[in-house]
Protein backbone atom coordinates (compact mmCIF):
# COMPACT_ATOMS: atom_id res chain seq x y z
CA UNK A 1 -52.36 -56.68 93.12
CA UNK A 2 -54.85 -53.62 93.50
CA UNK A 3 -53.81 -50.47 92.37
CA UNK A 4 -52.31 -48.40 94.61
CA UNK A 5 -55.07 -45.25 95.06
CA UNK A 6 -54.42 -41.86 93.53
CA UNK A 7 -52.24 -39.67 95.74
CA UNK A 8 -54.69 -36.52 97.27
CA UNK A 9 -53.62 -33.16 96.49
CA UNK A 10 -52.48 -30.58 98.84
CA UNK A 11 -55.53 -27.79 99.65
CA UNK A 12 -53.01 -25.39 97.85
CA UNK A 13 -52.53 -27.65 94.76
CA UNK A 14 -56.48 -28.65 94.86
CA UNK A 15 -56.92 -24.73 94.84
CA UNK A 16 -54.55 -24.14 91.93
CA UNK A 17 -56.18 -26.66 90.31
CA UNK A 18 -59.50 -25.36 90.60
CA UNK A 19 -58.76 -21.69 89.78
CA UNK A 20 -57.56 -23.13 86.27
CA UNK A 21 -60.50 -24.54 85.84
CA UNK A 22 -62.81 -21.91 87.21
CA UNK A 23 -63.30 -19.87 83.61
CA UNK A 24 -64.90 -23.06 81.89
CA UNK A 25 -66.99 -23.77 85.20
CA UNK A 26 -68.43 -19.96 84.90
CA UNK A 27 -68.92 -20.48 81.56
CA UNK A 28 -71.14 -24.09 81.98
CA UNK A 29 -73.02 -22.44 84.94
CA UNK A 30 -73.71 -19.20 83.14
CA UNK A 31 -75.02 -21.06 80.16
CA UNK A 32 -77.37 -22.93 82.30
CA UNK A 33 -78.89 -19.91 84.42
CA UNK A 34 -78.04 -16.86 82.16
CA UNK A 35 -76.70 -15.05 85.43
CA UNK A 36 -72.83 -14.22 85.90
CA UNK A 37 -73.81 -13.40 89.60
CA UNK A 38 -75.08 -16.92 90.18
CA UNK A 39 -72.52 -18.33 87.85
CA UNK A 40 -70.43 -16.93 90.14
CA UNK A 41 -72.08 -18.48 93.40
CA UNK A 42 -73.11 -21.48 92.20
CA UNK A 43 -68.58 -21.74 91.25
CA UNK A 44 -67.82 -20.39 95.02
CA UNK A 45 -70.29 -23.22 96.86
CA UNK A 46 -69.02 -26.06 94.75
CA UNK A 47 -65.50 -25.17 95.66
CA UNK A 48 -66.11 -25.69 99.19
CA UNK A 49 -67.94 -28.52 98.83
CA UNK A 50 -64.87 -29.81 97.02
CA UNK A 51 -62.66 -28.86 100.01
CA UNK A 52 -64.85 -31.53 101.59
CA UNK A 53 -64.33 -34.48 99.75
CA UNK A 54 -62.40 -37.03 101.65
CA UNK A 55 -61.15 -39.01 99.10
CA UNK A 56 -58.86 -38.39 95.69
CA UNK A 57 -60.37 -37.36 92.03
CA UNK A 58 -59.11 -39.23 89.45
CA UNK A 59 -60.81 -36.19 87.28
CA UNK A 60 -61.25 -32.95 89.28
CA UNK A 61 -62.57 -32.34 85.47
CA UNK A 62 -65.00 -34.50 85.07
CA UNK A 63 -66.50 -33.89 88.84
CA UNK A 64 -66.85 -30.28 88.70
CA UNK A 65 -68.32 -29.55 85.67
CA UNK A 66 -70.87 -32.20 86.73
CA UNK A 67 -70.67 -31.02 90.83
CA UNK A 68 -71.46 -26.98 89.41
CA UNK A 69 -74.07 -28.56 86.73
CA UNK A 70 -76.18 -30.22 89.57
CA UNK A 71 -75.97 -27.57 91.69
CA UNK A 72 -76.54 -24.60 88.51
CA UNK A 73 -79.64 -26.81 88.21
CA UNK A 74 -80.93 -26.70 91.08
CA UNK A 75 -80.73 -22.57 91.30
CA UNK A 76 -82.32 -22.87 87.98
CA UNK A 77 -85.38 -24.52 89.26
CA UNK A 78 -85.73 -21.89 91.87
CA UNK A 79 -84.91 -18.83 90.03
CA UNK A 80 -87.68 -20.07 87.70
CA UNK A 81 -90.06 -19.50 90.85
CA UNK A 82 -88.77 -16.00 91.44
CA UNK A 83 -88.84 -14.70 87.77
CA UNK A 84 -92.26 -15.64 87.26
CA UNK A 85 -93.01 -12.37 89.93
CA UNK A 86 -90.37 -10.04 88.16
CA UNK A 87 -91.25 -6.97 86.91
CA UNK A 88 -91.50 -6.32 82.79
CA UNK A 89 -89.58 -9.06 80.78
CA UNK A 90 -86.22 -11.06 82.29
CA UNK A 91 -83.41 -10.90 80.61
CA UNK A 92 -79.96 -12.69 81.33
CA UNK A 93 -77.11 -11.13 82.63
CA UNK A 94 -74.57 -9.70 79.81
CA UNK A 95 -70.56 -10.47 80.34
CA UNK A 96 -69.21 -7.54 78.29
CA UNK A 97 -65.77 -8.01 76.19
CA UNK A 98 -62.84 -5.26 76.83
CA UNK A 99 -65.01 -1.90 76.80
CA UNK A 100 -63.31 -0.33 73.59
CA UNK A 101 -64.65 3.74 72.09
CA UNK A 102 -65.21 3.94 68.24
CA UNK A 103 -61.71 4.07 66.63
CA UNK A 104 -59.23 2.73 69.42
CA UNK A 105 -58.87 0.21 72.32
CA UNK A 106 -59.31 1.55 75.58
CA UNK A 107 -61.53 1.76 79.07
CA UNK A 108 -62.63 -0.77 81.92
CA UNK A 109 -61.44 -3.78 79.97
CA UNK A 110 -57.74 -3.52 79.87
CA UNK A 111 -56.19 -5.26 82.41
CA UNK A 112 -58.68 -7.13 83.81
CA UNK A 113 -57.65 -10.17 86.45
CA UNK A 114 -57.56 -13.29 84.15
CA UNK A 115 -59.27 -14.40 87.08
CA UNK A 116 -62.31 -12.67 85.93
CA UNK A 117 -62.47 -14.06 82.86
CA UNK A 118 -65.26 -16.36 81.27
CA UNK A 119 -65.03 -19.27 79.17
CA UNK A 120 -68.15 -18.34 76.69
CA UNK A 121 -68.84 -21.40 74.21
CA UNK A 122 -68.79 -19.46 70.88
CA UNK A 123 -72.50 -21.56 70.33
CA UNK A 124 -73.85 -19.35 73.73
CA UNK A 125 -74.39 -16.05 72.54
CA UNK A 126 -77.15 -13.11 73.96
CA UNK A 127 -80.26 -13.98 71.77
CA UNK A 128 -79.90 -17.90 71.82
CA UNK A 129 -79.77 -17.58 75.94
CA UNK A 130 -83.05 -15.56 75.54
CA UNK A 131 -84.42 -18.48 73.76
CA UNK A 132 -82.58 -20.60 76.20
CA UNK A 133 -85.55 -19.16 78.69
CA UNK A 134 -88.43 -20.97 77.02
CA UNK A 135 -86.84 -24.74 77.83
CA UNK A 136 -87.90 -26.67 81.03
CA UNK A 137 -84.53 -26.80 83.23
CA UNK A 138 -84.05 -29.90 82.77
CA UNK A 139 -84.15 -29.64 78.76
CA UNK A 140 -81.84 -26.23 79.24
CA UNK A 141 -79.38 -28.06 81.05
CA UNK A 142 -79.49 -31.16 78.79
CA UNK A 143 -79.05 -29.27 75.61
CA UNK A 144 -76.03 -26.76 77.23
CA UNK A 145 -73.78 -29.64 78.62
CA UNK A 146 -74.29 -32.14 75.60
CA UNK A 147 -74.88 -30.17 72.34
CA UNK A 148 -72.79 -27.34 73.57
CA UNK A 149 -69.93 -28.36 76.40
CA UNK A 150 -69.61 -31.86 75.25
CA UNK A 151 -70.91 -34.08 77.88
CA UNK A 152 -72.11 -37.66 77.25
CA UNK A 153 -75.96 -38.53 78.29
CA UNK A 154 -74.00 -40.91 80.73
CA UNK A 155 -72.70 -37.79 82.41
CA UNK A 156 -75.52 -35.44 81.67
CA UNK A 157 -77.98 -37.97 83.74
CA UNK A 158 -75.95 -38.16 86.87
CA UNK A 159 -76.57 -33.92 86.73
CA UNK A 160 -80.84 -34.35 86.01
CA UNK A 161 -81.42 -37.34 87.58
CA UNK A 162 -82.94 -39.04 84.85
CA UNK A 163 -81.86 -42.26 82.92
CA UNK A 164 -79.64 -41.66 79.76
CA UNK A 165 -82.11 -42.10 77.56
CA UNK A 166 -84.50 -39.53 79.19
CA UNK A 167 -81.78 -37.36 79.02
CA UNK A 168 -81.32 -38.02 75.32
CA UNK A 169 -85.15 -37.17 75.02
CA UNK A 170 -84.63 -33.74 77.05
CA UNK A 171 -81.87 -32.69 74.60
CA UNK A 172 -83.74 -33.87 71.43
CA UNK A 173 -86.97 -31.63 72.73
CA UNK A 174 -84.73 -28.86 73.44
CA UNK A 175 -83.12 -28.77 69.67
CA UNK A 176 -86.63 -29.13 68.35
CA UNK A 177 -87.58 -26.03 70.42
CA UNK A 178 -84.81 -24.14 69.82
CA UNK A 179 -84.59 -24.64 65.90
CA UNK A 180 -88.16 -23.69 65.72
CA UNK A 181 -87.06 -20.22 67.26
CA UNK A 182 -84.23 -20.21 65.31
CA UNK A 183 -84.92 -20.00 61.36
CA UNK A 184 -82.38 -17.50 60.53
CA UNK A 185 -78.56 -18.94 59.32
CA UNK A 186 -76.04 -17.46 61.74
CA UNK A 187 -74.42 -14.39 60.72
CA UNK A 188 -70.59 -13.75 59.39
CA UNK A 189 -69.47 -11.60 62.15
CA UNK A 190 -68.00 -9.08 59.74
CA UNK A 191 -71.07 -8.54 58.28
CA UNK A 192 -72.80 -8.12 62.02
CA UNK A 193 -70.25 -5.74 62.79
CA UNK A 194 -71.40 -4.14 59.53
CA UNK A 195 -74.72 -3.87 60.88
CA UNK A 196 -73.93 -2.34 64.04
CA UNK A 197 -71.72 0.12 62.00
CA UNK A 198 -75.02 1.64 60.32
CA UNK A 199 -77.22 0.98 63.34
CA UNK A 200 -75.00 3.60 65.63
CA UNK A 201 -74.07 6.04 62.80
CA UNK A 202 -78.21 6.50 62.32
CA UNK A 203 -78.76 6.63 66.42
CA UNK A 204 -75.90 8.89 67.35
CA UNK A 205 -77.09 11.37 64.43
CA UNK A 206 -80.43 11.14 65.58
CA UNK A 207 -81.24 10.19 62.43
CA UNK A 208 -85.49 8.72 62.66
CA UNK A 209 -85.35 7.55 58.66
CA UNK A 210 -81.81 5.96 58.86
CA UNK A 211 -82.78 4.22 61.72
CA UNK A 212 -85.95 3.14 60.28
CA UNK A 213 -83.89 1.43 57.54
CA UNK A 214 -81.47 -1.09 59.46
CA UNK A 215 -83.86 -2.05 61.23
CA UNK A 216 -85.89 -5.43 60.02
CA UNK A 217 -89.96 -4.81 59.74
CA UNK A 218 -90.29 -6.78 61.96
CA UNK A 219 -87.59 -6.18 64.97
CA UNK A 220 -88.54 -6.26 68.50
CA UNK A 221 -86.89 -4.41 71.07
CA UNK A 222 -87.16 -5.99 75.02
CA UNK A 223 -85.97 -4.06 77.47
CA UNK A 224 -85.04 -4.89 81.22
CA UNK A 225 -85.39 -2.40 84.28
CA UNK A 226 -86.71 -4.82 86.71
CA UNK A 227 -88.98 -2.25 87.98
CA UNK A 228 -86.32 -0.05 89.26
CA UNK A 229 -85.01 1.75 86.11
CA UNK A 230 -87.58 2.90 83.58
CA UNK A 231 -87.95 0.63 80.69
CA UNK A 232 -90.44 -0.75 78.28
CA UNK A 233 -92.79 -3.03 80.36
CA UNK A 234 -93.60 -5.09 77.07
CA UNK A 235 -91.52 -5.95 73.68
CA UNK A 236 -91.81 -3.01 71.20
CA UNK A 237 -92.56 -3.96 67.96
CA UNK A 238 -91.65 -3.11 64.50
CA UNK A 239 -89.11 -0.87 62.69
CA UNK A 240 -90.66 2.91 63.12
CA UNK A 241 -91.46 1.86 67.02
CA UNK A 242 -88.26 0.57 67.81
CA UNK A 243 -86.28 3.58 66.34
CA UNK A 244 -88.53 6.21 68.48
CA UNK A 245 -87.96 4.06 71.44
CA UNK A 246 -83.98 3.92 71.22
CA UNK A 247 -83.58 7.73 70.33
CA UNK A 248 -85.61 8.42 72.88
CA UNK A 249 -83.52 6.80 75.04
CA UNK A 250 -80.39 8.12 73.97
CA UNK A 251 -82.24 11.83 74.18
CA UNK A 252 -82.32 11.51 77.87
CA UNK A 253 -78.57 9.76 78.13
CA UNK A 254 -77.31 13.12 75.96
CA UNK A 255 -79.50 15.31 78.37
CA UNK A 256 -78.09 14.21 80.88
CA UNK A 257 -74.86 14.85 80.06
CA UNK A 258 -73.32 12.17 82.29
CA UNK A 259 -73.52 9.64 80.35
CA UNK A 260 -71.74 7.97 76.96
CA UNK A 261 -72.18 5.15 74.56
CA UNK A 262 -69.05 3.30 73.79
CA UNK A 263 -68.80 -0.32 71.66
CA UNK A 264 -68.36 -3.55 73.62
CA UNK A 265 -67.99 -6.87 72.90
CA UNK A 266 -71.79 -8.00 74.19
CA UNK A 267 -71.33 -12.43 75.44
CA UNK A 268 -68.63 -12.16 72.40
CA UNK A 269 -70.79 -10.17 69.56
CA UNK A 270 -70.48 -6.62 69.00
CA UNK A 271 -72.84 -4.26 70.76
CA UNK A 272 -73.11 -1.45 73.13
CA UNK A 273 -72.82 -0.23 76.62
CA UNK A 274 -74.23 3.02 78.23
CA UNK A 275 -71.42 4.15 80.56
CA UNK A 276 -71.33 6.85 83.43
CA UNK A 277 -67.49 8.21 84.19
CA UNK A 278 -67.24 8.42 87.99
CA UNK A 279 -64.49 9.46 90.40
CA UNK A 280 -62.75 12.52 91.36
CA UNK A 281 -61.56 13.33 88.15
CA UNK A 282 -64.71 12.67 86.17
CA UNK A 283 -63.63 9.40 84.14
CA UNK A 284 -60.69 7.97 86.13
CA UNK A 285 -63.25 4.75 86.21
CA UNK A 286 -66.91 4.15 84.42
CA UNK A 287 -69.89 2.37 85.44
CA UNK A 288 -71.98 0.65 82.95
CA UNK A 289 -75.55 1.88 83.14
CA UNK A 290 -77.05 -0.16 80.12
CA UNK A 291 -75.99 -2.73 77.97
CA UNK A 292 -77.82 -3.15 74.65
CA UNK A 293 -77.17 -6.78 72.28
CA UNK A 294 -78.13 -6.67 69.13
CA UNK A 295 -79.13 -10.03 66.80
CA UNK A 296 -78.61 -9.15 63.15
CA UNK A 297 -79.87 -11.14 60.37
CA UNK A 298 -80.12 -10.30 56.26
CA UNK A 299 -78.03 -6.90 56.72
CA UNK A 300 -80.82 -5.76 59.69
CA UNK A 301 -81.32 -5.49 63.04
CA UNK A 302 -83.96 -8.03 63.95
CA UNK A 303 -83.75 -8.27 68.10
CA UNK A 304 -82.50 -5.21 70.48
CA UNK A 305 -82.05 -6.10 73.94
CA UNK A 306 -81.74 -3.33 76.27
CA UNK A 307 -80.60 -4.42 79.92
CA UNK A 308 -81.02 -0.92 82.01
CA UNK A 309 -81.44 -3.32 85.76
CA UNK A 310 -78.34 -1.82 88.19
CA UNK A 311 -78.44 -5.10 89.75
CA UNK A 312 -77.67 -6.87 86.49
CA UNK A 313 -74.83 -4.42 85.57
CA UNK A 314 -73.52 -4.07 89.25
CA UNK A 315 -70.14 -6.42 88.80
CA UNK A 316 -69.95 -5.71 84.95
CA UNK A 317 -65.71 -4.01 84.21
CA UNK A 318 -65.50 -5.03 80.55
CA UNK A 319 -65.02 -8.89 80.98
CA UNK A 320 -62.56 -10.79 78.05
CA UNK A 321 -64.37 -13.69 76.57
């Protein structure tokens, strides 16, 4: 006798069931395109596609984190299009930890809707999805749902469209690419937080030579206005370069007066945002103006990226991750 068919869940229970999942469907699609905002989309239009399907899901699971990876892909391969025409260098999207001063919790991140939250795998952080920009899509999304969410190449193929052994090509291309890029062992996070320590005690003081020295030779700063805010149009290069750039930058956030720099949690490493207190009282709530990740490696700063585009900070409230 056939087995009788898995009962269908009620639209409320489907929904309830979705929400749960929704962090760890963020996370895949944000992983893939390195944008919360279409992380966010790409969540929203699967969900009503699911409201669609006629018949019961064995694994709700197992058919949206594959429903949200086809469709992440496919935004992928047109956002590719549309970045090739942006202006100065493209950087992804930040999600910032509780926002937290020097010396005590506090500020946009307490609170937050646990609905906002994002499952970040501890393997995505803000440099490796810069690198994550140099893969095809299809090796991107190959490498982020095997080596990094889990999936089989069974699973991964019925996202790309390609046979599973294809798809175990795409993912052994991508590691090959990626460990190329990536000859430095990953860093404790004490010793990061270290880093950062000496890195904003030299650029609050203002201090050129202190800067200078925790900063590697060779760092490289990229910065992202998108042709709105001012930024640097290419990569600067190299220690005494870099530390002009960033006090010049915090010159005209001090001038202004308006402005503060407070430590975040920067896609789950420590870094820094640029926030502007609004409201009538003059801080009642802040709006993040700049988000800068740092990549640390042998007790130096070797990568600074500045994100200055409003349209990139525009839904940012100090995210848990």
């Amino acid at each position: 006798m056939a087995a009788d068919p898995a009962p269908r869940s009620s639209p409320a229970e489907l929904a309830e069931r979705y929400d749960a999942l929704r962090p760890r469907l963020v996370g895949v699609a944000y992983a893939i395109l390195g944008s919360r905002a279409d992380a966010e989309d790409v969540v929203a239009d699967t969900w009503l596609r699911l409201a669609g399907v006629a018949e019961p899901l064995d694994d709700l699971e197992a058919w949206a984190v594959v429903a949200v990876s086809r469709r992440a892909l496919d935004v992928l391969r047109s956002a590719r299009v549309r970045r090739e025409t942006y202006v100065g260098p493209w950087l992804p999207e930040p999600v910032l930890g509780g926002l937290a001063a020097p010396g005590g919790p506090g500020g946009a991140g307490d609170g937050d809707d646990p609905a906002d939250r994002v499952t970040l795998a501890d393997e995505v952080h803000y440099a490796l999805l810069v690198l994550l920009e140099r893969l095809s899509p299809a090796e991107r999304t190959a490498w982020v749902l095997h080596d990094v969410f889990g999936l089989t190449f069974d699973e991964v193929a019925r996202v790309v469209g390609r046979t599973p052994a294809a798809v175990r090509q795409l993912a052994s291309r991508a590691r090959r690419h990626l460990a190329a890029e990536r000859t430095r062992a990953p860093v404790d996070p004490a010793e990061h937080d270290a880093v950062v320590a000496a890195f904003a005690g030299a650029s609050l003081q203002g201090d050129l030579a202190g800067l200078v020295a925790v900063l590697d030779p060779d760092v490289v700063l990229t910065g992202d206005g998108g042709g709105v805010v001012s930024s640097a149009r290419r990569p600067v290069v190299g220690a005494d370069r870099v530390a002009r750039f960033l006090l010049g930058v915090l010159a005209k956030v001090d001038a202004a007066g308006r402005e503060r720099v407070e430590l975040v949690r920067v896609n789950g490493a420590t870094g820094f945002a640029i926030v502007r207190p609004e409201g009538p009282d003059g801080g009642a709530t802040t709006r993040v103006t700049g988000v800068v990740a740092l990549t640390t490696a042998g007790g130096r700063v070797v990568r600074v990226d500045l994100v200055r585009n409003p349209a990139k900070l525009a839904g940012l409230r100090g995210l848990p991750t």
